[in-house]
N, C-alpha and C. Protein backbone atom coordinates (compact mmCIF):
# COMPACT_ATOMS: atom_id res chain seq x y z
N UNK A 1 78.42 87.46 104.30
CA UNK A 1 78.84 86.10 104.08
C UNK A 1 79.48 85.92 102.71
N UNK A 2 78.91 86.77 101.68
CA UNK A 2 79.78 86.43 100.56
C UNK A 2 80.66 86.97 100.53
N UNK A 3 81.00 88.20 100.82
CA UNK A 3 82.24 88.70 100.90
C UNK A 3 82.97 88.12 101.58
N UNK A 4 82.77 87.43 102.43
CA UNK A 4 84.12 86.47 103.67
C UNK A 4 84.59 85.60 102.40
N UNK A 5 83.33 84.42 101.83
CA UNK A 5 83.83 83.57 101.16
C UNK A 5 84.26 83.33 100.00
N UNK A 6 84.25 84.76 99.30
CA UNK A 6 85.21 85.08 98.37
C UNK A 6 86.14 85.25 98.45
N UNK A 7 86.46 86.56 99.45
CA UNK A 7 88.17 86.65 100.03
C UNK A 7 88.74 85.21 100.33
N UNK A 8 88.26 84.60 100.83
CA UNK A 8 88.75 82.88 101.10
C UNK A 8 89.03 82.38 100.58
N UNK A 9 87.81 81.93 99.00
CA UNK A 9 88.31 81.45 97.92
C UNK A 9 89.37 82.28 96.63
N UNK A 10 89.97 83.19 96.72
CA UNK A 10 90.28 83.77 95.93
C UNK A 10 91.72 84.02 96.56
N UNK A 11 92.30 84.81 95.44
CA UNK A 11 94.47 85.04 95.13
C UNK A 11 93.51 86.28 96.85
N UNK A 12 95.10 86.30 97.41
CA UNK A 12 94.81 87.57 98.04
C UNK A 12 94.45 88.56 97.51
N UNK A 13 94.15 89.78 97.93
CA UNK A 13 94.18 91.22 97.34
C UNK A 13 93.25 91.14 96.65
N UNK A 14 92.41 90.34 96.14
CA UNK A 14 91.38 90.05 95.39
C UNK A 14 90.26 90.51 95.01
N UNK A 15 89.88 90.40 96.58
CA UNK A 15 88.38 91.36 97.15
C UNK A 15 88.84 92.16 98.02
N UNK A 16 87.97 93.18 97.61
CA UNK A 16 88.01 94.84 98.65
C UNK A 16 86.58 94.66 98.64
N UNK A 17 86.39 95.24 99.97
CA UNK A 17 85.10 95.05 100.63
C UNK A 17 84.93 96.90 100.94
N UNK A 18 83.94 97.20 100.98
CA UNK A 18 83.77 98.99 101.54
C UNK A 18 82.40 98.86 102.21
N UNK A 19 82.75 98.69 103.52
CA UNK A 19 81.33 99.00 104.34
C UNK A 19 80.88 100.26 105.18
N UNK A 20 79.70 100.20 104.96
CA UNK A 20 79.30 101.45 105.56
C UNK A 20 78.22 101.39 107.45
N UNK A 21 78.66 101.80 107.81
CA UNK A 21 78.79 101.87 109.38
C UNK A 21 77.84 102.76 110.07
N UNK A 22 77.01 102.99 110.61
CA UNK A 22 76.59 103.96 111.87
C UNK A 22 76.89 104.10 113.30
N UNK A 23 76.17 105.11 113.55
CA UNK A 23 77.36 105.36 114.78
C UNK A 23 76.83 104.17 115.80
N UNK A 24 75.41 103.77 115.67
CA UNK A 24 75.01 102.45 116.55
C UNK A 24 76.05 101.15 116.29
N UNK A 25 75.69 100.89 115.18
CA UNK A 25 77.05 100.24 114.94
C UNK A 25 78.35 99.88 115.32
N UNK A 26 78.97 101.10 114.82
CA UNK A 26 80.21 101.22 115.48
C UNK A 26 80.33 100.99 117.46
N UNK A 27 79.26 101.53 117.85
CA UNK A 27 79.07 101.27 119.46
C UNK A 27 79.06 100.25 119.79
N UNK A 28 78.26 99.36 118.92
CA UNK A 28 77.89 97.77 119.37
C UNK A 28 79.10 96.98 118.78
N UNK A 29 80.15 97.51 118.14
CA UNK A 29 81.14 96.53 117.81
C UNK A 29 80.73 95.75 116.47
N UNK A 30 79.95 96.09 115.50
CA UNK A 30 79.99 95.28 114.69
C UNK A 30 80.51 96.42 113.69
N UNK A 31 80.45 95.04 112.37
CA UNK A 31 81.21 95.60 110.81
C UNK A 31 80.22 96.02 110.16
N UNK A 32 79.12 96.48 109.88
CA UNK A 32 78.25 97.12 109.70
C UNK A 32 77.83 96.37 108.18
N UNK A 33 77.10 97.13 107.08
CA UNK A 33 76.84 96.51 105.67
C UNK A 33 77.74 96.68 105.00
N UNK A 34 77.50 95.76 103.66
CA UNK A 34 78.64 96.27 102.95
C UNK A 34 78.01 96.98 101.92
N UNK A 35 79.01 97.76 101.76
CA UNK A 35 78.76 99.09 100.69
C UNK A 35 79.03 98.79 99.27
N UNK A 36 79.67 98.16 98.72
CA UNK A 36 80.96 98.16 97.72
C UNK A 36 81.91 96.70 97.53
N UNK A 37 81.72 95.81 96.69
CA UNK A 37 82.49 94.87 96.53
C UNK A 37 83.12 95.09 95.54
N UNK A 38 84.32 94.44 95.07
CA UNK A 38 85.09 94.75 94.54
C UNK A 38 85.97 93.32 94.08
N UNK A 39 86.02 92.88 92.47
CA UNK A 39 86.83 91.64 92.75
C UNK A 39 87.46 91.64 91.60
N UNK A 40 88.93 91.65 91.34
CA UNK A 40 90.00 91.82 90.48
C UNK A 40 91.08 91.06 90.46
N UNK A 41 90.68 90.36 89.12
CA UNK A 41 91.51 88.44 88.81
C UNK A 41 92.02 88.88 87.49
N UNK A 42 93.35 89.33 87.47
CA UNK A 42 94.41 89.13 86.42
C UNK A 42 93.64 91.16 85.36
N UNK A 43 93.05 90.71 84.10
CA UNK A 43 92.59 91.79 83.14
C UNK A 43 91.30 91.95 83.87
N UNK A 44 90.45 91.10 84.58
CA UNK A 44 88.83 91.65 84.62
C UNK A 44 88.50 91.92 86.09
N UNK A 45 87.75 93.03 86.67
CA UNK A 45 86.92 93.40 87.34
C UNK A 45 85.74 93.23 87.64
N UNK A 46 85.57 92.91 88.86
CA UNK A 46 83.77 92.98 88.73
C UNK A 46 83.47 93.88 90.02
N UNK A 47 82.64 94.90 89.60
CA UNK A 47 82.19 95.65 91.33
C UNK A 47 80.55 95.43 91.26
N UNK A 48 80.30 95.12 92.58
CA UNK A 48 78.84 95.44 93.08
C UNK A 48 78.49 96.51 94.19
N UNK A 49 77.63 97.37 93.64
CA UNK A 49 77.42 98.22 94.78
C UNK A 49 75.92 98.67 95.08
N UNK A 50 75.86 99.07 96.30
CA UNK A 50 74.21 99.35 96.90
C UNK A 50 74.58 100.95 96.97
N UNK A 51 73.59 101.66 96.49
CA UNK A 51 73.26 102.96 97.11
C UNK A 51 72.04 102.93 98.31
């Protein structure tokens, strides 16, 4: 959910999202977790990530 409503509120290209998937997953048709956010406005960056 936050990742949708960032990309939304934000310039395009903004947010990169990196999710990570299993093969259940992928079977059942969904987008799985997200791995990796990513959000880049003009000089600053911000990433969040889960191991």
């Amino acid at each position: 959910m936050l990742s949708a409503n960032l990309a939304d509120s934000l310039p395009s290209g903004a947010v990169r999202v990196k999710r990570r998937r299993s093969v259940a997953q992928r079977i059942a048709g969904r987008e799985g977790s997200v791995a990796q956010l990513d959000v880049a406005l003009q000089e600053r960056q911000l990433s969040l990530r889960t191991d």
